[in-house]
N, C-alpha and C. Protein backbone atom coordinates (compact mmCIF):
# COMPACT_ATOMS: atom_id res chain seq x y z
N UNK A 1 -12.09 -5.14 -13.99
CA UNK A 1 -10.89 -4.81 -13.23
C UNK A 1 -10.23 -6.11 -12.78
N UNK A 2 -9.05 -6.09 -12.90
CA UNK A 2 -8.19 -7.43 -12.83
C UNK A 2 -7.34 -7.13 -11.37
N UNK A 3 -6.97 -7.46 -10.26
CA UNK A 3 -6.01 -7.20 -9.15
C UNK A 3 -4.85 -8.31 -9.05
N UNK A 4 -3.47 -7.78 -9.53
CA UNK A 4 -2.58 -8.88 -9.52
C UNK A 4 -1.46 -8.41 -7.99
N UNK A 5 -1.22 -9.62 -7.25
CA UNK A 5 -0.61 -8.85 -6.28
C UNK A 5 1.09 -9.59 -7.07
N UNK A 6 1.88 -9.08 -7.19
CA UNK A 6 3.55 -8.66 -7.14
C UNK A 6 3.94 -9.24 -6.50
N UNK A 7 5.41 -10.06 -7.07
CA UNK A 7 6.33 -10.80 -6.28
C UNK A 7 7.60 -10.26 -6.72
N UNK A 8 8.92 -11.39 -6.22
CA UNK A 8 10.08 -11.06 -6.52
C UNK A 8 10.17 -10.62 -8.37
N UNK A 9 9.77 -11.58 -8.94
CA UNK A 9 9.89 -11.61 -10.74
C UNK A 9 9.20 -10.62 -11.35
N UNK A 10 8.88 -9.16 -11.09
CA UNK A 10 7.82 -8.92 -11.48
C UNK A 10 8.21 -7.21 -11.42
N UNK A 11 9.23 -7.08 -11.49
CA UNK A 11 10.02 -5.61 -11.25
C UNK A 11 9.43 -4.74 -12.63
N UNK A 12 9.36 -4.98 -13.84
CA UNK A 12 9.04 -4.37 -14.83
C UNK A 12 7.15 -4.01 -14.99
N UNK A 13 6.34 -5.02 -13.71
CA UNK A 13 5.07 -4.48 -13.53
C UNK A 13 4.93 -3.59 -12.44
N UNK A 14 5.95 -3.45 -11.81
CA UNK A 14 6.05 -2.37 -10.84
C UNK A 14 6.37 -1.27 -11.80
N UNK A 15 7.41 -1.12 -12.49
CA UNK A 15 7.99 -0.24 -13.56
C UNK A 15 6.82 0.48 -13.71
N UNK A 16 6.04 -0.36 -14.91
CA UNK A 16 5.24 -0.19 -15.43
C UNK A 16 4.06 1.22 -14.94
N UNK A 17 3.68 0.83 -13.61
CA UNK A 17 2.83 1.01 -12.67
C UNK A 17 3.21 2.45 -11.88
N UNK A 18 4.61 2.50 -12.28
CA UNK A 18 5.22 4.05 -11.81
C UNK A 18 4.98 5.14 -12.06
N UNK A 19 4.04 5.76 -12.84
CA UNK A 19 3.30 7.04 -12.79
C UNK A 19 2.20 7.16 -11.81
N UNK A 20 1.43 5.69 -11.30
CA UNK A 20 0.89 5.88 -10.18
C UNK A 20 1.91 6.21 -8.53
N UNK A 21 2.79 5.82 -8.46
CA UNK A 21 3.63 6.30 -7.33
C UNK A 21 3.75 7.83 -7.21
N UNK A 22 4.31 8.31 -6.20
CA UNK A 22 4.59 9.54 -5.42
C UNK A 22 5.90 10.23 -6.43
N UNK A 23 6.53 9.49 -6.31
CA UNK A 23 8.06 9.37 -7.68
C UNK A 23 8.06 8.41 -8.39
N UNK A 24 9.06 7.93 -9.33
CA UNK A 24 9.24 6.84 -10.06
C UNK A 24 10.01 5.92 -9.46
N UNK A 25 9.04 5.00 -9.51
CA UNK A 25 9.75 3.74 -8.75
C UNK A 25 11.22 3.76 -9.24
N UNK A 26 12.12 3.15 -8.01
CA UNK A 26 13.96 2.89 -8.73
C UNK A 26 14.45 1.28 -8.41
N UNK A 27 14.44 0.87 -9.54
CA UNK A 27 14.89 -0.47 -9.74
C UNK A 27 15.44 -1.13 -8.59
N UNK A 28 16.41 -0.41 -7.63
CA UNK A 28 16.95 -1.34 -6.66
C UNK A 28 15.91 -1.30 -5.22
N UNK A 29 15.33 -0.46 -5.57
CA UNK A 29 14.53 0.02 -3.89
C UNK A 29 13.83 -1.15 -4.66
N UNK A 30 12.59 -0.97 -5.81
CA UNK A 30 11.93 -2.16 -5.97
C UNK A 30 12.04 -3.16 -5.72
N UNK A 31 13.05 -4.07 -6.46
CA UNK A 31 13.28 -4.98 -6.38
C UNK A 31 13.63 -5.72 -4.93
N UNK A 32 14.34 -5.06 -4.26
CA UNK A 32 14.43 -4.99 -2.14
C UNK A 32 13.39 -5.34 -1.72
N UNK A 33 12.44 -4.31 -2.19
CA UNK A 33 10.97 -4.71 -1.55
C UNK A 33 9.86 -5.79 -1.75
N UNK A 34 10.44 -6.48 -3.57
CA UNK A 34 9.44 -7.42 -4.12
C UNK A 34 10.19 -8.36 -3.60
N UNK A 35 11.61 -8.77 -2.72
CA UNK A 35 11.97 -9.74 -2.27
C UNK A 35 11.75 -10.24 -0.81
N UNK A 36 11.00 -9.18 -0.02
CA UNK A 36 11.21 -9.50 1.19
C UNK A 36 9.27 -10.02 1.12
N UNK A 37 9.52 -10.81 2.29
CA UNK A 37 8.53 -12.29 2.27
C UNK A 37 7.21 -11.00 3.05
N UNK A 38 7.41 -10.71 3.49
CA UNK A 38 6.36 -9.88 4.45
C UNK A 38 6.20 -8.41 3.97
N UNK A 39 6.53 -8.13 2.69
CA UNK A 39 6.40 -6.59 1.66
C UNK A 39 5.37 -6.82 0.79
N UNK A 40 4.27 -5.92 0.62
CA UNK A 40 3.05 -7.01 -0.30
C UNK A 40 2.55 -6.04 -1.39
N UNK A 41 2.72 -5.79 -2.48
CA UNK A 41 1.94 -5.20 -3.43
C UNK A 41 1.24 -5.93 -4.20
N UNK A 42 -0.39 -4.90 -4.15
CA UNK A 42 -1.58 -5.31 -5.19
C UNK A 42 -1.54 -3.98 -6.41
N UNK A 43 -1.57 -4.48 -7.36
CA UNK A 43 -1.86 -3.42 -8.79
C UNK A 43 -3.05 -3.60 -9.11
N UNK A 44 -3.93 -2.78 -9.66
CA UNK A 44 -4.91 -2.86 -10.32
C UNK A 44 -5.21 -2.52 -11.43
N UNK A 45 -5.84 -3.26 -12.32
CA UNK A 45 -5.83 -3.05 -14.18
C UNK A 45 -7.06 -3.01 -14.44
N UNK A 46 -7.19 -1.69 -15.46
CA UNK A 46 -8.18 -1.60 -16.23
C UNK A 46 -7.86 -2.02 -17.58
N UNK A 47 -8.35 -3.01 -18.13
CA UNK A 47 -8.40 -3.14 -19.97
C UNK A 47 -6.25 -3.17 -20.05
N UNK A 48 -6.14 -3.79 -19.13
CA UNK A 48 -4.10 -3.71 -19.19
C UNK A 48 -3.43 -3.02 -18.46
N UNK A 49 -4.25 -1.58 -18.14
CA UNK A 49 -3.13 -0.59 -17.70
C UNK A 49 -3.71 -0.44 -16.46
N UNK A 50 -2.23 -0.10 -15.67
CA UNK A 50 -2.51 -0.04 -13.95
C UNK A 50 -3.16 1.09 -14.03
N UNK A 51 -3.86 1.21 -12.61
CA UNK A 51 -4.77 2.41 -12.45
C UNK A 51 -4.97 2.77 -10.88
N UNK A 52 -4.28 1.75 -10.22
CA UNK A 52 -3.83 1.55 -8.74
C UNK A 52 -3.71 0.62 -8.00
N UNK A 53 -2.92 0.93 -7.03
CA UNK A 53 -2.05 -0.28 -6.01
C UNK A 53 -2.01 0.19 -4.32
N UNK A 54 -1.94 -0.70 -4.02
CA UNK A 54 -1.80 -0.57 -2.68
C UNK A 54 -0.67 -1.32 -2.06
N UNK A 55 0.20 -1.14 -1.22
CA UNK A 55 1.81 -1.83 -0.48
C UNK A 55 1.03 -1.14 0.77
N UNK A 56 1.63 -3.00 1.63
CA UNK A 56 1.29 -3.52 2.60
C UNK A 56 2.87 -3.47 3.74
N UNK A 57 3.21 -3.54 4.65
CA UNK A 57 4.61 -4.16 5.43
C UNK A 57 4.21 -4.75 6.73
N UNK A 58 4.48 -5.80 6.77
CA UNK A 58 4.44 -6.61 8.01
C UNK A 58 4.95 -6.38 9.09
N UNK A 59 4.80 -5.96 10.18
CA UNK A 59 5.91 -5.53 11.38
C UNK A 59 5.08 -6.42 12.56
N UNK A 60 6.60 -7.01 12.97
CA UNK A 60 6.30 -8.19 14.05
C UNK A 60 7.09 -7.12 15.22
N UNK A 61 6.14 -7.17 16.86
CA UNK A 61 7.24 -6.70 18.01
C UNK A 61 6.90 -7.74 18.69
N UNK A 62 7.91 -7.71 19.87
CA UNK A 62 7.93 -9.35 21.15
C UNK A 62 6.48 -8.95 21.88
N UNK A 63 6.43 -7.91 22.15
CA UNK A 63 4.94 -8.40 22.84
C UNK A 63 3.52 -7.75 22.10
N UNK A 64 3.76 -7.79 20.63
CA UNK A 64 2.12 -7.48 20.07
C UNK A 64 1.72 -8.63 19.21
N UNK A 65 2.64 -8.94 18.34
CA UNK A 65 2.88 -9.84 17.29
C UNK A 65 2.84 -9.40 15.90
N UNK A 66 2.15 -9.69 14.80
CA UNK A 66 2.33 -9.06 13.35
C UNK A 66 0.97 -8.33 13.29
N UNK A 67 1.36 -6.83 12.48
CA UNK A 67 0.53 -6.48 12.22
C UNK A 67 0.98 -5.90 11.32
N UNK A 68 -0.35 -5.51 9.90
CA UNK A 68 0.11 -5.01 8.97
C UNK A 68 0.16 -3.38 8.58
N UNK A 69 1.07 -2.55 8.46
CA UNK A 69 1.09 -1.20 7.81
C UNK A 69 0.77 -1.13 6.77
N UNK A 70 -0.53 -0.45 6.57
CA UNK A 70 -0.43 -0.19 5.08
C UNK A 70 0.24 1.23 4.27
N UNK A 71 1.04 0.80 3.56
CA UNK A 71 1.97 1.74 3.45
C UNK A 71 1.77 2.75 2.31
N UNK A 72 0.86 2.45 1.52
CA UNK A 72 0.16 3.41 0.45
C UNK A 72 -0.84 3.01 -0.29
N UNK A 73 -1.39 3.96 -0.66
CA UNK A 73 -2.93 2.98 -1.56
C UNK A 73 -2.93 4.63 -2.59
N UNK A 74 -2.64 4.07 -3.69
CA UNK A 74 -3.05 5.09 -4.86
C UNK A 74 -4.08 4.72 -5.99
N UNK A 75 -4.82 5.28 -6.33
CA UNK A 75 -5.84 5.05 -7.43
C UNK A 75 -5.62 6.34 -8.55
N UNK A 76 -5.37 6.29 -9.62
CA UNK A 76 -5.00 7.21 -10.86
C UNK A 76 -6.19 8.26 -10.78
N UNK A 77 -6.60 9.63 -11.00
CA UNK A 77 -7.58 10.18 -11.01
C UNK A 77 -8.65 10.28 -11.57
N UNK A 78 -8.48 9.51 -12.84
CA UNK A 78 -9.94 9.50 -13.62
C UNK A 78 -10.60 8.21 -13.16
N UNK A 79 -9.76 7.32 -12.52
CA UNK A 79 -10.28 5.85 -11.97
C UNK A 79 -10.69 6.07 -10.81
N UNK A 80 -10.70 7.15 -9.63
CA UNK A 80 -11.45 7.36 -8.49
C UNK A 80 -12.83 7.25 -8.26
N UNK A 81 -13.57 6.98 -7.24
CA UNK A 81 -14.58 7.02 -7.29
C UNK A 81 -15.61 5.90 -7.68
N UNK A 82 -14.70 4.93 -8.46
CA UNK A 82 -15.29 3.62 -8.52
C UNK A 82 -15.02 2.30 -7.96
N UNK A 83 -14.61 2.50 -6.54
CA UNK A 83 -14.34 1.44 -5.82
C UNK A 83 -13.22 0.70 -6.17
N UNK A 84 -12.05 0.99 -6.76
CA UNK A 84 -11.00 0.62 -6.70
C UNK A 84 -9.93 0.22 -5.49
N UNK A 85 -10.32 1.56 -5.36
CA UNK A 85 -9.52 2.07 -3.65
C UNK A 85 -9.64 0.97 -2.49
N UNK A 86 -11.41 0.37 -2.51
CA UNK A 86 -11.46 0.15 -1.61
C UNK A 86 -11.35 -1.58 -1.84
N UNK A 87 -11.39 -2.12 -3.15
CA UNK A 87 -11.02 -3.68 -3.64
C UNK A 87 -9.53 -3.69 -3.19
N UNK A 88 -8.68 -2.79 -3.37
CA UNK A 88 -7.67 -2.82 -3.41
C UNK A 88 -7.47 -3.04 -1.41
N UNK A 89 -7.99 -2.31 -0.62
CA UNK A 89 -7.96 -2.06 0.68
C UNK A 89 -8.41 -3.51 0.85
N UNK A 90 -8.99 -3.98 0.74
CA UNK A 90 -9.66 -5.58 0.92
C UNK A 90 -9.33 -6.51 1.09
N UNK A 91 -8.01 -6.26 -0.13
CA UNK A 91 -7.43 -7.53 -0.70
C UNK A 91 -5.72 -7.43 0.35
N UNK A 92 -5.91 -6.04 0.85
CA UNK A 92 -4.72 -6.41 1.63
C UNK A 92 -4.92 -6.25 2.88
N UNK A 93 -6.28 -6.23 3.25
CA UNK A 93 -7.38 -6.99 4.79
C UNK A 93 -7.15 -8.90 4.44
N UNK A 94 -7.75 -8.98 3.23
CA UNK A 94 -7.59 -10.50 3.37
C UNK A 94 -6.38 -10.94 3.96
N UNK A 95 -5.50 -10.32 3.00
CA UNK A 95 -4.02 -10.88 2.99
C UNK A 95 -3.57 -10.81 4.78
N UNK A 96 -3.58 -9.92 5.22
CA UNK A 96 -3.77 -9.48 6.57
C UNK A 96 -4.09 -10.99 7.34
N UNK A 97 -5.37 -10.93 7.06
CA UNK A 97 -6.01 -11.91 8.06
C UNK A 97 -5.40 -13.70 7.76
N UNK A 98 -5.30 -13.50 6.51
CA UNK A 98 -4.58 -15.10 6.41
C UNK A 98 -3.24 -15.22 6.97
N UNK A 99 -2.63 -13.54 6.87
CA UNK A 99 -0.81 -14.24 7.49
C UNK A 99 -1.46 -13.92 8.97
N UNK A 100 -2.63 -14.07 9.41
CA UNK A 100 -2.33 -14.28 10.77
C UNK A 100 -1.98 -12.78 11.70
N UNK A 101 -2.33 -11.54 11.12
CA UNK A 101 -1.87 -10.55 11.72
C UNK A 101 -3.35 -10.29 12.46
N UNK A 102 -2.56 -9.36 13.66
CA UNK A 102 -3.95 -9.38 15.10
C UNK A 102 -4.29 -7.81 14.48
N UNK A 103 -3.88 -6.91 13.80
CA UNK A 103 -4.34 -5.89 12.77
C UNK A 103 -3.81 -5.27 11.59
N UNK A 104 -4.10 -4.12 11.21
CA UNK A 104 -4.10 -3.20 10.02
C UNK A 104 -3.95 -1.60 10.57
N UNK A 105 -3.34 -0.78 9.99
CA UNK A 105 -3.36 0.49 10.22
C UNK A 105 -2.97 1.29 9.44
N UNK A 106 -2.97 2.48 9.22
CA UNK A 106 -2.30 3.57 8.32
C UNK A 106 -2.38 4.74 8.26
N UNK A 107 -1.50 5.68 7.85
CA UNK A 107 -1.54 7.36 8.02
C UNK A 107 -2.04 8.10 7.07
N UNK A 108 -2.87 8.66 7.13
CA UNK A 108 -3.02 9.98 6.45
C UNK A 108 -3.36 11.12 6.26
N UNK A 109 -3.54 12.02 5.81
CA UNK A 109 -3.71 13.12 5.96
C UNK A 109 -5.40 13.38 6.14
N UNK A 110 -5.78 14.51 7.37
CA UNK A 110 -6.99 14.65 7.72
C UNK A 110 -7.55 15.10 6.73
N UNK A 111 -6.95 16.04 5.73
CA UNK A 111 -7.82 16.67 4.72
C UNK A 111 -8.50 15.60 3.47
N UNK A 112 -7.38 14.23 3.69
CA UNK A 112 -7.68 13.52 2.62
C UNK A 112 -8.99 12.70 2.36
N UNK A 113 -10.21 13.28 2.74
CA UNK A 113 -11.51 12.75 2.66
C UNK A 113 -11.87 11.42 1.72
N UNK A 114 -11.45 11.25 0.50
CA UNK A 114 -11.47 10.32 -0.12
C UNK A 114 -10.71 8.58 0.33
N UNK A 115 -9.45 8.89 1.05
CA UNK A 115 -9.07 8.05 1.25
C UNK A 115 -9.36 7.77 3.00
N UNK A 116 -9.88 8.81 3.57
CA UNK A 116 -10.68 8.18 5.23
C UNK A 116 -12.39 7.49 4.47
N UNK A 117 -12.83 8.07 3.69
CA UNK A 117 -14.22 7.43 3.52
C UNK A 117 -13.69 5.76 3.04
N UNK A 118 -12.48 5.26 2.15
CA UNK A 118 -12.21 4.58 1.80
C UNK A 118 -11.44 3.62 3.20
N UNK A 119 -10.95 3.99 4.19
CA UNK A 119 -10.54 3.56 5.36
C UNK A 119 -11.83 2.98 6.34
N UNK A 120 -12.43 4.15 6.18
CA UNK A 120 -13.61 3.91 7.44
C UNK A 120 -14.51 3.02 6.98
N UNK A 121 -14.43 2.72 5.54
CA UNK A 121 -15.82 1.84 4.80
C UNK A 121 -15.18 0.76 5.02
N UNK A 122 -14.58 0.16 5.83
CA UNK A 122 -13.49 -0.85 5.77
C UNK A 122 -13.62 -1.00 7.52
N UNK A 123 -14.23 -0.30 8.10
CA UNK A 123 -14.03 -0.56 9.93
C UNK A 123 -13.07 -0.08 10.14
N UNK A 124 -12.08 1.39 9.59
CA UNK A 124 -11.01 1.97 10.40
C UNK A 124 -11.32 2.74 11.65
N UNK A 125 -10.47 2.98 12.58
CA UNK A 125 -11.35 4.00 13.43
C UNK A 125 -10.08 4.99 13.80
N UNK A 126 -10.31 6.01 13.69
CA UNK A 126 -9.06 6.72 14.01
C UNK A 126 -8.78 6.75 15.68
N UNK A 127 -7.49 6.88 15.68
CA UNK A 127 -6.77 7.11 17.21
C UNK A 127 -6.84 8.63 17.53
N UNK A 128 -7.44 9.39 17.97
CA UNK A 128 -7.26 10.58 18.03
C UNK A 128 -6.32 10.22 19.37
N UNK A 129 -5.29 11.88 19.10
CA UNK A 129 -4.50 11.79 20.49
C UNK A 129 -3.18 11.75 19.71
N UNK A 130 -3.24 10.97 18.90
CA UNK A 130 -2.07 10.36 18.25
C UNK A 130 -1.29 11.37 17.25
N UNK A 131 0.65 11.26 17.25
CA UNK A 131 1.46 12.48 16.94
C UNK A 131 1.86 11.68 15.80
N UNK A 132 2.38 12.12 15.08
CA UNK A 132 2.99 11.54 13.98
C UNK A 132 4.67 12.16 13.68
N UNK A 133 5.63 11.90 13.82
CA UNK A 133 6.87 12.43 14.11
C UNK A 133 7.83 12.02 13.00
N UNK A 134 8.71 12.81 12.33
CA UNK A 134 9.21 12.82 11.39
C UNK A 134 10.67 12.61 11.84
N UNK A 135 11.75 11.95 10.96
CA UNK A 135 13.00 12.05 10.60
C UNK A 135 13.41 12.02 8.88
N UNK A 136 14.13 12.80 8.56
CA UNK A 136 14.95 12.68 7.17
C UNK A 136 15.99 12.60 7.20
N UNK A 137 16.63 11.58 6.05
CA UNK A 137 18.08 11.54 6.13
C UNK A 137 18.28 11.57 5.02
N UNK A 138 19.26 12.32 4.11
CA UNK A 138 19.79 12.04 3.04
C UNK A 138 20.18 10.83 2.56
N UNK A 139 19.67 10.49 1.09
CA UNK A 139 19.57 9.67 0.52
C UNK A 139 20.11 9.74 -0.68
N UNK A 140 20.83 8.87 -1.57
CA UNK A 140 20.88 9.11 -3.10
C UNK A 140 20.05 8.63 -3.74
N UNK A 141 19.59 9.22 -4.73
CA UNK A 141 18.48 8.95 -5.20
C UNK A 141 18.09 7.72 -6.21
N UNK A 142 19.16 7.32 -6.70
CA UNK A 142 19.65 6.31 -7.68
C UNK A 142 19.48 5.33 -7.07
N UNK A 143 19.19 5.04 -5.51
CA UNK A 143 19.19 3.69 -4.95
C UNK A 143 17.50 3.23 -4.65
């Protein structure tokens, strides 16, 4: 397994990598995100082909300082189960700890057992108590 993390130049390995996403990645959202200095994607390759990634976002406030969101971690389904998930979770703990952030956090769903065993094997601890609150806004989709 090879882990390449993504920069600005590199829009067509994101491409690439878009059947692992939620939707298909769209060229301009990508590219937005492989430019900003504190947006972090890791891919992961088996024998060439991605098989999962994880995106990171940096959020600085005046009185906490940086800490990192992790903003998704996908592993393809026949590649589960072999510690992908959690190389991938690792590598954006390292990354974490070198820019200097005071933590890490992320949402997901209670039912999703695979990806809390993959959190908690890592020192997550959940916040119980805690709401999670939604807004949507229309969007075009092309962007």
């Amino acid at each position: 397994m090879e882990i390449q993390r993504l920069g600005p130049g590199d829009l067509y390995g994101v491409m690439a990598a878009s059947p692992l996403f939620d939707g298909s990645a769209r060229k301009m959202a990508t590219r937005m995100f492989l430019a900003e200095e504190d947006h972090h994607l890791f891919i992961a390759y088996v024998d060439g082909d991605p098989v999962g990634f994880v995106s990171g976002v940096e959020m600085t406030h005046p009185d906490k300082g940086t800490e990192m969101f992790l903003y998704e971690l996908s592993v393809e389904v026949s590649s589960r189960r072999q510690g992908i998930g959690r190389v991938l979770v690792d590598r954006l703990r390292e990354l974490a700890i070198e820019r200097e952030c005071y933590g890490m956090w992320v949402l997901t769903d209670e039912g999703n057992v695979g990806a809390l065993a993959t959190y908690e094997g890592w020192g997550a601890a959940s916040e119980h108590g805690q709401v999670v609150l939604v807004w949507t806004f229309p969007v075009d989709p092309a962007t």
